[in-house]
Protein backbone atom coordinates (compact mmCIF):
# COMPACT_ATOMS: atom_id res chain seq x y z
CA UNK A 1 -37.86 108.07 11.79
CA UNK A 2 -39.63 109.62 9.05
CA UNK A 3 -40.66 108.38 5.39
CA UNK A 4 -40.99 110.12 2.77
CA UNK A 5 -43.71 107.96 -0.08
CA UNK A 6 -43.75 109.48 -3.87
CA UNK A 7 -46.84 107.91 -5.36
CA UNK A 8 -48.06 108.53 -9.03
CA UNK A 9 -52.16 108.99 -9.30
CA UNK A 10 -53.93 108.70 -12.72
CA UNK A 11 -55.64 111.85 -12.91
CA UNK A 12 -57.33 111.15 -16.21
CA UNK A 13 -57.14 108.99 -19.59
CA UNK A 14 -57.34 111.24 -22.63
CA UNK A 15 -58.76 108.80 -25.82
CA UNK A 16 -57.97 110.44 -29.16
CA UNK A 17 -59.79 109.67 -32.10
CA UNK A 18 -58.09 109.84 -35.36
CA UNK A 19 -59.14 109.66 -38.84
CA UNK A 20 -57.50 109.76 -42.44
CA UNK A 21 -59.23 111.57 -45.37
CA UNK A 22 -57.71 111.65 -48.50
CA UNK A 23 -58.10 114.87 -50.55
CA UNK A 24 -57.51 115.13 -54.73
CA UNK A 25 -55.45 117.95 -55.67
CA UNK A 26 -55.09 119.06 -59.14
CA UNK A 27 -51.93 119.55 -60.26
CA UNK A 28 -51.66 122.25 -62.74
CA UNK A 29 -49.11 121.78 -65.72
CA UNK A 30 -48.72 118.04 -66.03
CA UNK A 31 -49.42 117.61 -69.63
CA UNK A 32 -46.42 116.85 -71.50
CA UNK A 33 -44.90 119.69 -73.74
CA UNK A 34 -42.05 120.09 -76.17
CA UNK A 35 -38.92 120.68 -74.72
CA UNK A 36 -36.39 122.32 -76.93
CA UNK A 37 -32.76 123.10 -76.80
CA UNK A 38 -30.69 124.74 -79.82
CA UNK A 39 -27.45 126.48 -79.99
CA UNK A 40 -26.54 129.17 -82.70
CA UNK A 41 -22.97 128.81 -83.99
CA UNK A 42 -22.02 130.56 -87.09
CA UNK A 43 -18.63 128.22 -86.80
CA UNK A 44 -21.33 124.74 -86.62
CA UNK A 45 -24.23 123.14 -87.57
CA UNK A 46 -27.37 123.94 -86.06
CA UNK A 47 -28.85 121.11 -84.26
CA UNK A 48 -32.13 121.48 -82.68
CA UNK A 49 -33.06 118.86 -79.80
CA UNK A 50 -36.74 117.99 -78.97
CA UNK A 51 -37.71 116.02 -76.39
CA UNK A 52 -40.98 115.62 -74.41
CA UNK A 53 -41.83 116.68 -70.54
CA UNK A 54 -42.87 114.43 -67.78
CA UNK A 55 -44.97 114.83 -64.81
CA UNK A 56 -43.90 115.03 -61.66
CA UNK A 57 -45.79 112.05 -60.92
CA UNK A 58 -45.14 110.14 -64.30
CA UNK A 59 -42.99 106.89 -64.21
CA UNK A 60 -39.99 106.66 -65.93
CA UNK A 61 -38.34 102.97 -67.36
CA UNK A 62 -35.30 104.94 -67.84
CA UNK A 63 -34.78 108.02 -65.61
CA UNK A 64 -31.55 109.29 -67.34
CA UNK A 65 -33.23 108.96 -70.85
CA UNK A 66 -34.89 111.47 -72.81
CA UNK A 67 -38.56 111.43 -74.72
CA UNK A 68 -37.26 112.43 -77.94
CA UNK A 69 -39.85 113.60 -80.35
CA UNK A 70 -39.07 112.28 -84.14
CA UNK A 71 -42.38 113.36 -85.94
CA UNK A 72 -41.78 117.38 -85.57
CA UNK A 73 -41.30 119.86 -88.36
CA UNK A 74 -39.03 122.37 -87.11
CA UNK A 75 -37.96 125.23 -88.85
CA UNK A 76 -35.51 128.65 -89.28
CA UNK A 77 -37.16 131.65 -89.94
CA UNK A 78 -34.88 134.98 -91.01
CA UNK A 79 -36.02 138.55 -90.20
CA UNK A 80 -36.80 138.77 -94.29
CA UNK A 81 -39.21 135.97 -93.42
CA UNK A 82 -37.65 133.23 -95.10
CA UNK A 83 -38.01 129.31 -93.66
CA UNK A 84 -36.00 126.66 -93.91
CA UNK A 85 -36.61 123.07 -93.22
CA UNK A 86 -34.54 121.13 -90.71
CA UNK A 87 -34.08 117.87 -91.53
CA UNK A 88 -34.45 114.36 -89.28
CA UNK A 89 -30.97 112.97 -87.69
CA UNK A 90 -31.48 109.86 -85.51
CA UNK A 91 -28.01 108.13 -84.31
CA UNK A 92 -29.78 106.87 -81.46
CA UNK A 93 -28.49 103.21 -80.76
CA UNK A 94 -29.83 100.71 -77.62
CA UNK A 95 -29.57 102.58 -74.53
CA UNK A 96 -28.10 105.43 -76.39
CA UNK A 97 -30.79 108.24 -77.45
CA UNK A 98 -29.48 110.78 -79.66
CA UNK A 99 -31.05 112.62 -82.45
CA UNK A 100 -31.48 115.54 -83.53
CA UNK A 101 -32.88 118.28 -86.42
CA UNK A 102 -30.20 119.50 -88.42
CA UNK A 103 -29.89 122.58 -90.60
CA UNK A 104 -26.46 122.37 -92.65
CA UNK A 105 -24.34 124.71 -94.81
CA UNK A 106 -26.13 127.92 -93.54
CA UNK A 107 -24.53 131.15 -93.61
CA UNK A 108 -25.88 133.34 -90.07
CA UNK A 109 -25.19 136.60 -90.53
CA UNK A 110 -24.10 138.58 -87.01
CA UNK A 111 -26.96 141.17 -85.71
CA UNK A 112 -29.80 139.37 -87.41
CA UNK A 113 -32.44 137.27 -85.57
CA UNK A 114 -33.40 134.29 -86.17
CA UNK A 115 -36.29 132.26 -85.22
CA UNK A 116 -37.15 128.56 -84.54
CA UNK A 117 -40.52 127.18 -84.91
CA UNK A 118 -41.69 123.49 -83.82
CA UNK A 119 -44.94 121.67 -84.87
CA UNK A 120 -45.77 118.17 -83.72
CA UNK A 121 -49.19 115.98 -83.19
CA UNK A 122 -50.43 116.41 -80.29
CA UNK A 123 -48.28 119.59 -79.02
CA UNK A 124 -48.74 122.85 -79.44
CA UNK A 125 -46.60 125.25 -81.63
CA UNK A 126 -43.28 126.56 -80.37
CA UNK A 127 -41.26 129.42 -80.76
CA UNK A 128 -38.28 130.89 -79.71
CA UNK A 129 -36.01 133.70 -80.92
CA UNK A 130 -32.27 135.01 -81.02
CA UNK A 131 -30.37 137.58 -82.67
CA UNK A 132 -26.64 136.69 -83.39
CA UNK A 133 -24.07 138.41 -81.23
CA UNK A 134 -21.23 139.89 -83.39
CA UNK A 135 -17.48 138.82 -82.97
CA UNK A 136 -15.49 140.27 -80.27
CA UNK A 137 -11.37 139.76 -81.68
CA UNK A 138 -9.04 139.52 -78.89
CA UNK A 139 -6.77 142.33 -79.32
CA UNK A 140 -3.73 141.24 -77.78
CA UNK A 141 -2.83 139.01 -75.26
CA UNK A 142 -0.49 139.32 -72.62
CA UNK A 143 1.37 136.39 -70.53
CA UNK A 144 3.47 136.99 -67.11
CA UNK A 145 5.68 133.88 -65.13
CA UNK A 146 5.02 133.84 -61.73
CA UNK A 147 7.02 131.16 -61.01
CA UNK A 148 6.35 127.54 -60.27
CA UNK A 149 3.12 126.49 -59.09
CA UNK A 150 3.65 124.00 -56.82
CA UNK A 151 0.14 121.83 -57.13
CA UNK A 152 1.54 119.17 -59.82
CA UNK A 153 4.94 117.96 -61.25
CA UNK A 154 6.97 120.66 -63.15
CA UNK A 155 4.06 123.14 -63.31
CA UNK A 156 4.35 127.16 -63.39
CA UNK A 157 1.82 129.44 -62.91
CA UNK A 158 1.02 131.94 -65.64
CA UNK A 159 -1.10 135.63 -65.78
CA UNK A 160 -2.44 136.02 -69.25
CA UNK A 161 -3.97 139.80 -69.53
CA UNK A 162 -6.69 139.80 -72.76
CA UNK A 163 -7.66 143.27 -74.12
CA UNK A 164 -10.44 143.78 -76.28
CA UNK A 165 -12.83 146.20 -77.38
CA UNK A 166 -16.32 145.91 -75.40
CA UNK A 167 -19.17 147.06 -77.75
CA UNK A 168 -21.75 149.60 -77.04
CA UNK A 169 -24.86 147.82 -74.51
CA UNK A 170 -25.18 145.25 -72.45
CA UNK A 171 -22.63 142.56 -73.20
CA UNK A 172 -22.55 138.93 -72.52
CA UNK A 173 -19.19 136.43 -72.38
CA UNK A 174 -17.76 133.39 -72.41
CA UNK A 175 -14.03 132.58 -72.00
CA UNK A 176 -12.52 129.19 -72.54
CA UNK A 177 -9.78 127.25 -74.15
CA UNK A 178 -6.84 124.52 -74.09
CA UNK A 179 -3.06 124.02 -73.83
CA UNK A 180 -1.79 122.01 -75.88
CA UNK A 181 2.09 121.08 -75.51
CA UNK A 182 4.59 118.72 -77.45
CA UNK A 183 8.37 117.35 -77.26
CA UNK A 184 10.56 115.31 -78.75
CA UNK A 185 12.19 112.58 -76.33
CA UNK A 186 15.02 109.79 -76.84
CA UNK A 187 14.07 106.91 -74.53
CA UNK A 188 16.79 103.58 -75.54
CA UNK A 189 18.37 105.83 -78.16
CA UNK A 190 14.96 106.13 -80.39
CA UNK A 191 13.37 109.15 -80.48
CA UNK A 192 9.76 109.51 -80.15
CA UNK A 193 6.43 112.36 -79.30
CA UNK A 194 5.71 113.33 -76.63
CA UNK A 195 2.30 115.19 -76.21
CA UNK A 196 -0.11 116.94 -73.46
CA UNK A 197 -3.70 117.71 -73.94
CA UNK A 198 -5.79 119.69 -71.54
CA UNK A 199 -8.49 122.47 -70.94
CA UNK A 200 -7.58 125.76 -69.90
CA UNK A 201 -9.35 125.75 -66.41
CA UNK A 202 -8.75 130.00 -66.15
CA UNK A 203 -8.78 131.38 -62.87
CA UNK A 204 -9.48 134.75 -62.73
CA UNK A 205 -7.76 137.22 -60.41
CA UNK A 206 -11.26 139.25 -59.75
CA UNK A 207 -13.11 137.26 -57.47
CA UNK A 208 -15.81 138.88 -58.91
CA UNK A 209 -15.62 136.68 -62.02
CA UNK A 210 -15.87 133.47 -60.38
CA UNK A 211 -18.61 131.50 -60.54
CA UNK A 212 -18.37 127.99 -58.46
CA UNK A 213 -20.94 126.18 -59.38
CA UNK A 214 -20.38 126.24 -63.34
CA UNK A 215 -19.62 122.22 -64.91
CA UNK A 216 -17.17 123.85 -67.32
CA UNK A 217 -13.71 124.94 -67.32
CA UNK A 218 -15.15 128.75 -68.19
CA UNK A 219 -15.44 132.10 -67.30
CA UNK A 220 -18.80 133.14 -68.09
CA UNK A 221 -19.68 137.01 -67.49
CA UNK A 222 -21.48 140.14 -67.94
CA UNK A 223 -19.78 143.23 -69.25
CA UNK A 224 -20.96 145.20 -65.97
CA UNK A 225 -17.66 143.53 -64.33
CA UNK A 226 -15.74 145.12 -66.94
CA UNK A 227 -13.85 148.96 -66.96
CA UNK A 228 -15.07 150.35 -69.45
CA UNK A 229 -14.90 150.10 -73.87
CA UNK A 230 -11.19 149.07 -73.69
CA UNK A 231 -11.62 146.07 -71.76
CA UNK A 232 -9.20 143.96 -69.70
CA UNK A 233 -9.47 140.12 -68.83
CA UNK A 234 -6.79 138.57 -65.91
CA UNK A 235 -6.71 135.40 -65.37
CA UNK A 236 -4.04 132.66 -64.43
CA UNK A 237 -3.74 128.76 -65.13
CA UNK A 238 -1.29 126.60 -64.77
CA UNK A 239 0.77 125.10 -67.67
CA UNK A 240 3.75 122.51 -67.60
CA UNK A 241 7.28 123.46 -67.96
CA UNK A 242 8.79 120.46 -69.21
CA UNK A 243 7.41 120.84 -73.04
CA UNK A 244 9.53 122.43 -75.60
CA UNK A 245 6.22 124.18 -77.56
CA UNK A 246 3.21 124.91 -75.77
CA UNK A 247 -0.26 126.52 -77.73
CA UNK A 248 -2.73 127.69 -76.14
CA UNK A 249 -5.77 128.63 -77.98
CA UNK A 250 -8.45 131.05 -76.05
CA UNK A 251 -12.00 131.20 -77.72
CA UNK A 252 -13.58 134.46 -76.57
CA UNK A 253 -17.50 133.86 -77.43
CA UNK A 254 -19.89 136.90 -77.13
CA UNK A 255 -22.69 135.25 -76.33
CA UNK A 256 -26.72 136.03 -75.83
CA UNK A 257 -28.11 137.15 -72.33
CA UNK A 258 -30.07 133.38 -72.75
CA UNK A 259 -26.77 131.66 -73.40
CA UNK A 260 -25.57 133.55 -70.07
CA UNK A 261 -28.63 133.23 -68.03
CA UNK A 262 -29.23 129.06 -68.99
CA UNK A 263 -25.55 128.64 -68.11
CA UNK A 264 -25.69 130.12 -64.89
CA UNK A 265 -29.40 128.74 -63.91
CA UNK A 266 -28.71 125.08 -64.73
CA UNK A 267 -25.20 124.65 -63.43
CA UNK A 268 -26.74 126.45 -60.07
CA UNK A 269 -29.58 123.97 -60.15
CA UNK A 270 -27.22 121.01 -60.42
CA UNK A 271 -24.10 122.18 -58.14
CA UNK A 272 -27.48 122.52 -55.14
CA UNK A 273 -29.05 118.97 -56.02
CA UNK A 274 -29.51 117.49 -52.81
CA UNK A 275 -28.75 120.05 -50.81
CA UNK A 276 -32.27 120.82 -48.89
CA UNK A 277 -30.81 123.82 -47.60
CA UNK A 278 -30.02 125.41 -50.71
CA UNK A 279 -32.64 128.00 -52.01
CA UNK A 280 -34.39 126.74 -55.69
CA UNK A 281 -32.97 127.84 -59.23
CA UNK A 282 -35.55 128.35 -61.91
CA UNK A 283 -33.40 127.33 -64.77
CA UNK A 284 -33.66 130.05 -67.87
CA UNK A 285 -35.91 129.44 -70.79
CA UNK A 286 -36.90 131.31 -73.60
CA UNK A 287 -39.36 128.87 -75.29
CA UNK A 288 -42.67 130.42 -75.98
CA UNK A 289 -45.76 127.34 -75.58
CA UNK A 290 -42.79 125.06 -74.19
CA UNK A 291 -39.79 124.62 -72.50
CA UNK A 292 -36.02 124.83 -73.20
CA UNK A 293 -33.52 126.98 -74.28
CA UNK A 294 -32.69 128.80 -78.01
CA UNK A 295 -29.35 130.14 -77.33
CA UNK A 296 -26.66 131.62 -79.36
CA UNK A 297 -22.82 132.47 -79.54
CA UNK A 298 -20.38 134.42 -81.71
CA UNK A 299 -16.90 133.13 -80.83
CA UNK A 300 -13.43 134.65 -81.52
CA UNK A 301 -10.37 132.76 -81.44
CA UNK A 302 -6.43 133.49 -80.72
CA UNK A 303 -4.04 131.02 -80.48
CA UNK A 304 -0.58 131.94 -78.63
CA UNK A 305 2.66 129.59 -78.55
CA UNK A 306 5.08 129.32 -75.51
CA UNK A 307 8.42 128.67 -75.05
CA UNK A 308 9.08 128.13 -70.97
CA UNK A 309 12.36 126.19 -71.52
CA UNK A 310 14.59 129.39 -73.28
């Protein structure tokens, strides 16, 4: 009879020595700066929003709350070289920041450009510029049934086709709107309103219009997508059937390449939070000295009725 043995020998003990050293890095960029955001809307106020930026390494009390800066003076400058004062707006209230510089009852003019300027202690000067977009009318619209829709209650899908005339250059847009529908009822023998309220949530039959990651009910593109001059727009949405009126209104905004490129940049950024595989998003800004965004938009507006139930 034979045995086999298995026996384990130490060949050697292997000490490693370890030490910690702790090295200072600079991190470049860290001092707070001015932080602007402003939309240009010949159809609303301007309202210019300044706030202050944080380190990365900065605590926060609050982390959904902004630094708003209240001792700026911010300004519009016009291509003649004109400035005009924006005034002070605060309607913050206890866990509620909001304010805001306000410029009221100014007529912008489409084609011209327009400036903003920001001073504050401590800061230095910021700029940033935009030239209003002219209108872009809807030409006609045109609607198709294609039946019901099946996703909710008495719904039916419908194709709206929206000409209109692309101008010369590059071309930015912005397509949104809302259905609006109302009825009269008896319910015990009285009569009484009935109403329905919702966006237009367009979905467009080029895939090459859709955009996933935007937080709005829009359609948001470049006119590279488009034919040609006489431009065509398809998209479908669903509307209910059971109303004896329904409006819808579509707002057709031609809109800056900064509108279009902050839109797509900072809905990216927040449709990847938290996803460590996605690759980073710069969000867009235009701020010179700063951060932010000075945007602006020209919209155009059609409103269309429906009658489903003749």
């Amino acid at each position: 009879m034979s045995y086999l043995s298995k026996c384990l020998i130490p060949v050697g003990l292997l000490i490693l020595l370890s030490c910690e050293q702790f090295l200072e890095v600079d991190l470049p960029g860290q001092e707070p700066r001015m932080v602007l955001n402003a939309l240009l809307d010949p159809s609303d106020t301007l309202k210019v929003y300044l706030t202050r930026s944080r380190g990365i390494l900065e605590g926060r009390e609050y982390e959904e709350f902004f630094d708003l800066i209240s001792d700026a003076d911010v300004y519009l400058e016009t291509e003649a070289g004109d400035r005009f004062p924006l005034e002070y707006v605060d309607r913050s209230r206890p866990f509620d920041p909001n304010a805001f510089y306000r410029l009221s009852e100014f007529s912008f003019l489409p084609n011209q450009s327009y400036r903003l300027v920001a001073e504050a202690p401590g800061y230095e000067t910021i700029q940033a510029s935009q030239v209003l977009p002219v209108p872009v009318p809807i030409q006609s619209v045109e609607t198709v049934r294609l039946g019901p829709d099946g996703s909710w209650g008495n719904s039916e899908l419908i194709e709206f086709r929206v000409r209109f005339a692309d101008p010369p250059g590059k071309n930015f847009y912005e397509l949104s709107g809302r259905i609006f529908g109302s009825d009269t009822a008896v319910f015990e023998g009285q009569p009484f309103l009935r109403m329905y309220s919702s966006d237009l949530y367009p979905r467009p039959v080029n895939p090459a219009f859709e955009k996933d990651h935007l937080l709005r009910s829009v359609l948001l593109f470049e006119d590279a997508l488009l034919p040609g001059q006489d431009a065509e727009l398809v998209f479908r949405t669903s509307v209910p059937v059971d109303y004896e009126l329904l409006e819808v209104t579509l707002n057709l905004a031609h809109v800056t390449e900064s509108y279009f490129r902050y839109y797509d940049t900072a809905d990216l950024q927040y449709y990847n939070r938290g996803d460590f595989l996605s690759q980073p998003v710069l969000v867009h800004t235009n701020v010179e000295n700063g951060m932010g965004i000075f945007m602006a938009r020209n919209p155009a507006v059609t409103v269309i009725r429906l009658r489903l139930n003749e």
